[in-house]
C-alpha atoms as a PDB file:
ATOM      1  CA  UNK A   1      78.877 -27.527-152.856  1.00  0.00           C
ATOM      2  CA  UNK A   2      77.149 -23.920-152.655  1.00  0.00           C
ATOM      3  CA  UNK A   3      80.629 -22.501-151.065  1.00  0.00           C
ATOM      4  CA  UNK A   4      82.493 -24.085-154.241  1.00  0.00           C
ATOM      5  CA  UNK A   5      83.815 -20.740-156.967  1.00  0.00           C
ATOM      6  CA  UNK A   6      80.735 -22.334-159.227  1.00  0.00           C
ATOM      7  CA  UNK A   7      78.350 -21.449-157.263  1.00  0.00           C
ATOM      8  CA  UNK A   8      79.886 -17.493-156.985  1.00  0.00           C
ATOM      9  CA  UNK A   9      78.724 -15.040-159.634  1.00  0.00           C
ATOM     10  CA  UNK A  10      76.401 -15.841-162.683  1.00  0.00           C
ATOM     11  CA  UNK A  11      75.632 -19.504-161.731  1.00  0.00           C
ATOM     12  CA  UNK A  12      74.419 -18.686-158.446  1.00  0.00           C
ATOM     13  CA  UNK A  13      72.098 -15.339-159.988  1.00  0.00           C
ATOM     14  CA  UNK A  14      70.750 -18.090-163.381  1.00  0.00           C
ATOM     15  CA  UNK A  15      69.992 -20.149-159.688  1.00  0.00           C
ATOM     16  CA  UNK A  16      68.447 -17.598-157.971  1.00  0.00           C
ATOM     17  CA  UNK A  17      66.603 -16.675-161.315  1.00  0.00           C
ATOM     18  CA  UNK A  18      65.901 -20.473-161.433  1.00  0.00           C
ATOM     19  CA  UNK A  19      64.135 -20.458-157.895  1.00  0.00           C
ATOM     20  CA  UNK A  20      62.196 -17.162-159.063  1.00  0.00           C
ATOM     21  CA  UNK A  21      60.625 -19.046-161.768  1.00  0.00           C
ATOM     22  CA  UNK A  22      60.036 -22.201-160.780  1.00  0.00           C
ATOM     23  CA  UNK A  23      58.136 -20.214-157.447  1.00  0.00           C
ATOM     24  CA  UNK A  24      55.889 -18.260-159.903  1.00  0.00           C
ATOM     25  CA  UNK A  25      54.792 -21.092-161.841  1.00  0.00           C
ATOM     26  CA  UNK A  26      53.887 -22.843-158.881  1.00  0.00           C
ATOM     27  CA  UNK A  27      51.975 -20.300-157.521  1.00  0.00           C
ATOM     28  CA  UNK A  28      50.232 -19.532-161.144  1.00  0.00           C
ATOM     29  CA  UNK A  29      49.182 -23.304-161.282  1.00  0.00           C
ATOM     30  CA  UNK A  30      47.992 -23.295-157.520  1.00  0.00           C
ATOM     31  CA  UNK A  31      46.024 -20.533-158.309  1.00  0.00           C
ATOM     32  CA  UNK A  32      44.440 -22.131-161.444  1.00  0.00           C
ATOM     33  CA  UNK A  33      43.880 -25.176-159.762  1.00  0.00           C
ATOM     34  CA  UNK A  34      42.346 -23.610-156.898  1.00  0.00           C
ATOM     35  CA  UNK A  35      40.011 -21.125-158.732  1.00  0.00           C
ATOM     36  CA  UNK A  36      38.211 -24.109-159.808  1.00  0.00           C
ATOM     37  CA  UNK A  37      37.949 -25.306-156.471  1.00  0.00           C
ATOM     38  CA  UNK A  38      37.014 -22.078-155.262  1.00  0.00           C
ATOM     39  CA  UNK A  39      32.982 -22.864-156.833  1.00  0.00           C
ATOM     40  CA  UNK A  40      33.035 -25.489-154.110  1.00  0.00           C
ATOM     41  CA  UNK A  41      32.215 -23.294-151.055  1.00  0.00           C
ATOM     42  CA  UNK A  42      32.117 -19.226-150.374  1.00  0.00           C
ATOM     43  CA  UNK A  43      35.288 -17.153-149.689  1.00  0.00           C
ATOM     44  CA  UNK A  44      35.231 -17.561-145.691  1.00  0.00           C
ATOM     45  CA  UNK A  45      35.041 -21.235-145.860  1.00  0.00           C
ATOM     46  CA  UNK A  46      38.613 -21.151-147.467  1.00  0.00           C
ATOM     47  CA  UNK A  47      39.911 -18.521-145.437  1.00  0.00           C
ATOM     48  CA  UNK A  48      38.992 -20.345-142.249  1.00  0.00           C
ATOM     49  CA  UNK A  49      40.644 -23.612-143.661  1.00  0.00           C
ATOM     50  CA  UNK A  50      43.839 -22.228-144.014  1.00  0.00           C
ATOM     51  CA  UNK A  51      43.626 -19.980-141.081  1.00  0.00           C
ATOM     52  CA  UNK A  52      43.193 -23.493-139.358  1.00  0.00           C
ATOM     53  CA  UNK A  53      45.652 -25.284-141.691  1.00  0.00           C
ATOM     54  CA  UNK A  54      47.899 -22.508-140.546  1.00  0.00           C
ATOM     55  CA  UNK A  55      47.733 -23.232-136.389  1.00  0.00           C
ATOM     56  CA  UNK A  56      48.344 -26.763-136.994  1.00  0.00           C
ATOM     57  CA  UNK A  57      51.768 -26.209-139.112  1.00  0.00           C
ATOM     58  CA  UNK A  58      52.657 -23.681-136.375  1.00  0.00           C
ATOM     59  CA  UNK A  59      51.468 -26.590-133.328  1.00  0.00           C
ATOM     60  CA  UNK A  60      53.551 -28.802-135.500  1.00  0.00           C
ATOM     61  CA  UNK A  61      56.631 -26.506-136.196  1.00  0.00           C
ATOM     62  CA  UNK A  62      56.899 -26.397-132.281  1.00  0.00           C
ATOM     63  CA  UNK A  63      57.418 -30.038-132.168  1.00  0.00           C
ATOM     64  CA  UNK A  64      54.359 -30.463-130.134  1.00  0.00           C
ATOM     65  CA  UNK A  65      52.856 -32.991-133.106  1.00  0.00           C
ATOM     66  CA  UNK A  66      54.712 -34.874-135.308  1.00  0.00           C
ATOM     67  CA  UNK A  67      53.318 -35.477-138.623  1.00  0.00           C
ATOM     68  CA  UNK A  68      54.721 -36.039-142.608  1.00  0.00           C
ATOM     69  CA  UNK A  69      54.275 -33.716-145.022  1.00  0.00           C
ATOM     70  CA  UNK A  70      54.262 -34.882-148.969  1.00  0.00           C
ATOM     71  CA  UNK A  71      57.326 -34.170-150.216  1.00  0.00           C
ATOM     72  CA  UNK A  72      60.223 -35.755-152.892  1.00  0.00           C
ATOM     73  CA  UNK A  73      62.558 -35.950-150.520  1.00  0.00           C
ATOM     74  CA  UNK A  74      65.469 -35.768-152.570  1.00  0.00           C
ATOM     75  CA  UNK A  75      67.676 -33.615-154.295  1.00  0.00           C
ATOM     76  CA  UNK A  76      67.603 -32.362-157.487  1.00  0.00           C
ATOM     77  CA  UNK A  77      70.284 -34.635-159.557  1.00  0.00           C
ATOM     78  CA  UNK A  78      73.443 -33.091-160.155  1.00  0.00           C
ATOM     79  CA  UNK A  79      73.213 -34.191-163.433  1.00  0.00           C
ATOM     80  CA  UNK A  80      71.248 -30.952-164.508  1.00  0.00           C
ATOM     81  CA  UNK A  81      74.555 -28.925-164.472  1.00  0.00           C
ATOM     82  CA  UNK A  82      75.517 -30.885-167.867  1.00  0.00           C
ATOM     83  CA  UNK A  83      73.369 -27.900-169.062  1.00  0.00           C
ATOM     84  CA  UNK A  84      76.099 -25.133-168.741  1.00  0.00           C
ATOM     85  CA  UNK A  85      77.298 -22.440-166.317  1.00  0.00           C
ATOM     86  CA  UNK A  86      73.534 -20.560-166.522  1.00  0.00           C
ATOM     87  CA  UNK A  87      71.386 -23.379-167.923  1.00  0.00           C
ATOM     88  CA  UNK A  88      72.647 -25.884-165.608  1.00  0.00           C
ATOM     89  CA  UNK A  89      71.960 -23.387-161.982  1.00  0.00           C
ATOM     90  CA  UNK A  90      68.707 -22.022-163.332  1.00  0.00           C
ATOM     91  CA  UNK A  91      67.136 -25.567-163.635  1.00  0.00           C
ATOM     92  CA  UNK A  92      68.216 -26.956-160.734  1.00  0.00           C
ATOM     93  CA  UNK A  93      66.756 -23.672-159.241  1.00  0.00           C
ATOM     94  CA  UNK A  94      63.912 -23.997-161.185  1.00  0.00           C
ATOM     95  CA  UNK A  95      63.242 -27.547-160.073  1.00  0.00           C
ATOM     96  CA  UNK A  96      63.642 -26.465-156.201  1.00  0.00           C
ATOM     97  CA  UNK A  97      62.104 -23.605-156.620  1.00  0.00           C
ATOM     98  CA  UNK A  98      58.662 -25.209-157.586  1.00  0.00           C
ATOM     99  CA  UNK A  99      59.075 -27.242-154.414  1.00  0.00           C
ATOM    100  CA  UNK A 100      58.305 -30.500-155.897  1.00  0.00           C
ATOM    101  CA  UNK A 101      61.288 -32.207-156.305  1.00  0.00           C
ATOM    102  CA  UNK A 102      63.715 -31.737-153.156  1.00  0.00           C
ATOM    103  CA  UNK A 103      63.525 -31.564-149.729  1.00  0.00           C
ATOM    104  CA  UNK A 104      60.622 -29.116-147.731  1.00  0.00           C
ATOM    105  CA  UNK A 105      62.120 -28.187-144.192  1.00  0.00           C
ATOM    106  CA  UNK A 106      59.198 -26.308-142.687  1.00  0.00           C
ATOM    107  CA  UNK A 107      55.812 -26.261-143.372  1.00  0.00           C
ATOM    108  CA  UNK A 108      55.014 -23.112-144.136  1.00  0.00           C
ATOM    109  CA  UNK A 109      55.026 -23.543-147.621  1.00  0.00           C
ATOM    110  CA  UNK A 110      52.222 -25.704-147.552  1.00  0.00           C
ATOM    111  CA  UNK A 111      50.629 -23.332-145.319  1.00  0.00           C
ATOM    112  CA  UNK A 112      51.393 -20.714-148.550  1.00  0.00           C
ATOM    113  CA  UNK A 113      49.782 -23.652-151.051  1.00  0.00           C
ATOM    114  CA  UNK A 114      46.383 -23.715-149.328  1.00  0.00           C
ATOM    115  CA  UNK A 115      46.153 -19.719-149.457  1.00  0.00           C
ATOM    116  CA  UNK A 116      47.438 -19.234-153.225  1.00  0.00           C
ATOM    117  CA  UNK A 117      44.780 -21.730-153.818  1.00  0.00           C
ATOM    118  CA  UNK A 118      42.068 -21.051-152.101  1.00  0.00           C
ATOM    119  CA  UNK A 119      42.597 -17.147-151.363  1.00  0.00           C
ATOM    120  CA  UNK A 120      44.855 -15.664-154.179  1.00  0.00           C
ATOM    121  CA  UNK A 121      44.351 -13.451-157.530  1.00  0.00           C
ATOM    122  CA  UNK A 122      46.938 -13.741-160.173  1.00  0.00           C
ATOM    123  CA  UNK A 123      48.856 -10.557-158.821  1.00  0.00           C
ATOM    124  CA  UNK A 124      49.031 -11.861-155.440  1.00  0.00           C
ATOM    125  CA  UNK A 125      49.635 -15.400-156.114  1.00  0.00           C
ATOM    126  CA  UNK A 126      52.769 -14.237-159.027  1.00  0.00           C
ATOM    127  CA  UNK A 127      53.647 -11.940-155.300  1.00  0.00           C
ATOM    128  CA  UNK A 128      53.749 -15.343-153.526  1.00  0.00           C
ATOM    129  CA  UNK A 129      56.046 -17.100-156.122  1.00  0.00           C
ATOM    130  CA  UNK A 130      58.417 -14.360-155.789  1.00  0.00           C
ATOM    131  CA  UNK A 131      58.421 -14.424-151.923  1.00  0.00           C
ATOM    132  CA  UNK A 132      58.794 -18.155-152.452  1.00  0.00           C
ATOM    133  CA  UNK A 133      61.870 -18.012-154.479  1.00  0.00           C
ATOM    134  CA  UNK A 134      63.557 -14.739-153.112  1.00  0.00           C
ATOM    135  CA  UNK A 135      63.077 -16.874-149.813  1.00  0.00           C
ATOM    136  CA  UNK A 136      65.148 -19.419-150.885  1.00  0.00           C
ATOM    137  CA  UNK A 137      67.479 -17.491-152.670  1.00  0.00           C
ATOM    138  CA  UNK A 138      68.432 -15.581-149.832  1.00  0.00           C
ATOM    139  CA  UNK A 139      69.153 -18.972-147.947  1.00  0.00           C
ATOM    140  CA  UNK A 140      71.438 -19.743-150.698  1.00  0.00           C
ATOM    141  CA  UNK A 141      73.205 -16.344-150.750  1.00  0.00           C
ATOM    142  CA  UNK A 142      72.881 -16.512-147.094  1.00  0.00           C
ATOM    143  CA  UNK A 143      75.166 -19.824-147.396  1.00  0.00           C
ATOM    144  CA  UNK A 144      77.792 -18.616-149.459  1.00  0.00           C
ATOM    145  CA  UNK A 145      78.959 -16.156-146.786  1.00  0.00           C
ATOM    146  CA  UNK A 146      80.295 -18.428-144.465  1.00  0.00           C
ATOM    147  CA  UNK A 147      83.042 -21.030-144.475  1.00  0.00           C
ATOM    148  CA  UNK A 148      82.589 -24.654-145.558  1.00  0.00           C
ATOM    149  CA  UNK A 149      83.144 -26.122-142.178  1.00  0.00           C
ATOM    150  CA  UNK A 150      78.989 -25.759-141.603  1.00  0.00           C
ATOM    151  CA  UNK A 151      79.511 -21.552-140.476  1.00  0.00           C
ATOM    152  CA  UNK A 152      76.189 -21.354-141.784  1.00  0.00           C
ATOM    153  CA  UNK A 153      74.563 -24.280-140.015  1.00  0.00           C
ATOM    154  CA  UNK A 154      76.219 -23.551-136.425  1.00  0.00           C
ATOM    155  CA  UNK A 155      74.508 -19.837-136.916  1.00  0.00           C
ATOM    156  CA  UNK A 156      71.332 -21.402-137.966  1.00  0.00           C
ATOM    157  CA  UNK A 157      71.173 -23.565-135.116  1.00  0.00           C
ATOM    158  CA  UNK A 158      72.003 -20.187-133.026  1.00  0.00           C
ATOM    159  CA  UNK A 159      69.002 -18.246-133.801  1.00  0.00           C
ATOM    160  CA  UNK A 160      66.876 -20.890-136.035  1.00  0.00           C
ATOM    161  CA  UNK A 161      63.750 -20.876-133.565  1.00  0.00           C
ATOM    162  CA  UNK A 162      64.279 -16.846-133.608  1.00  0.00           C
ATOM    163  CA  UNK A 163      64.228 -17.144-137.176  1.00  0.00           C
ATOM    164  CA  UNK A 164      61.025 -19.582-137.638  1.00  0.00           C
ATOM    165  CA  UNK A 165      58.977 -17.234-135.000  1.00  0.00           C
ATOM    166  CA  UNK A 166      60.037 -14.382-136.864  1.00  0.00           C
ATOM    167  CA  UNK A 167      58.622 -16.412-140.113  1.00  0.00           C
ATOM    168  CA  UNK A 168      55.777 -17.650-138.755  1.00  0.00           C
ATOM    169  CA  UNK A 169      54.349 -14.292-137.312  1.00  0.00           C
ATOM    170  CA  UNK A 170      55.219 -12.669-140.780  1.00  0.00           C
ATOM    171  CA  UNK A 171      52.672 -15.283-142.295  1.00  0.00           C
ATOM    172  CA  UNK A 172      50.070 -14.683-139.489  1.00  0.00           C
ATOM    173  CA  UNK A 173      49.981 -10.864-140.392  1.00  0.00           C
ATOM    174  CA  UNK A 174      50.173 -11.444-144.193  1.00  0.00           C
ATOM    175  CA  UNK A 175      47.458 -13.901-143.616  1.00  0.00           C
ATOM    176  CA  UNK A 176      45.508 -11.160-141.736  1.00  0.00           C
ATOM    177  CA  UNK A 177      46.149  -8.832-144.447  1.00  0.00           C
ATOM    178  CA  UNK A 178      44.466 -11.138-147.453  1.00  0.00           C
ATOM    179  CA  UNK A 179      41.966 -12.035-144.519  1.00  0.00           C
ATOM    180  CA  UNK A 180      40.925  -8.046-144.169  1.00  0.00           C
ATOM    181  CA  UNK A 181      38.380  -8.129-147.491  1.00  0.00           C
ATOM    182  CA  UNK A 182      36.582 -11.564-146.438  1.00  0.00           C
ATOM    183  CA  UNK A 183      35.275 -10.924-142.749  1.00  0.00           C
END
């Protein structure tokens, strides 16, 4: 469906716009949600639960534990495209980009909710939505350069544990870097 001439020009940028916003909102209610929690306990408490929270989504990413993550795991409708050549894209990015309502394949991202909550400002948390989104975006982008005969999948499969280390040490140094002001 992504390889499809729809999906080329406008509709796929009001989708990637879609995925921007629906990130940042996510974030900015995370961040609300969690500044209340934040009375709960000091600053290092929450940095060493999701420096924890953190290994154990890495352990699991590894395969060495198995274990479910919440998730709606299903797609956003195709119905939403009823809505137009922009409106139609930008909610159905908007819906996956607030990662509530399709399909989570690592879990990183909830290794991103526990530090927008418990760690973020506004600035930074807005920084995480957009990281969030552009992340996805580029995976859709990233998708529409290769042939429908599952290009994109076959090279995935090629260099995907490359590609999740590569991830997952990018968190561990971000996560260092919003650690810096707390120890």
């Amino acid at each position: 469906m992504l390889n499809s001439p729809v999906w080329r020009g406008s509709p796929s940028r009001a989708f990637a716009l879609g995925l921007l916003a629906g990130g940042v909102a996510s974030a900015l209610a995370l961040v609300v949600l969690g500044s209340v929690l934040r009375l709960l306990a000091p600053p290092l408490v929450w940095l060493t639960l999701a420096a924890a929270w953190f290994v154990v989504l890495a352990v699991r990413e590894t395969g060495a534990i198995s274990f479910a993550l919440p998730q709606n795991a299903r797609l956003v409708p195709e119905s939403v495209f009823r809505h137009g050549p922009f409106f139609g894209p930008f909610q159905f990015g908007l819906e996956m980009g607030t990662g509530v309502r399709t399909y989570v394949t690592s879990g990183l991202p909830y290794a991103l909710v526990v530090v927008v909550a418990f760690l973020a400002t506004p600035v930074t948390a807005v920084a995480a939505g957009i990281g969030f989104g552009l992340g996805r975006s580029v995976m859709t982008f990233g998708n529409l350069r290769y042939d429908e005969d599952a290009g994109w999948d076959r090279e995935f499969d090629r260099w995907g544990v490359l590609i999740r280390v590569l991830v997952f040490v990018s968190y561990a140094v971000s996560l260092g870097v919003v650690a810096h002001p707390f120890l």
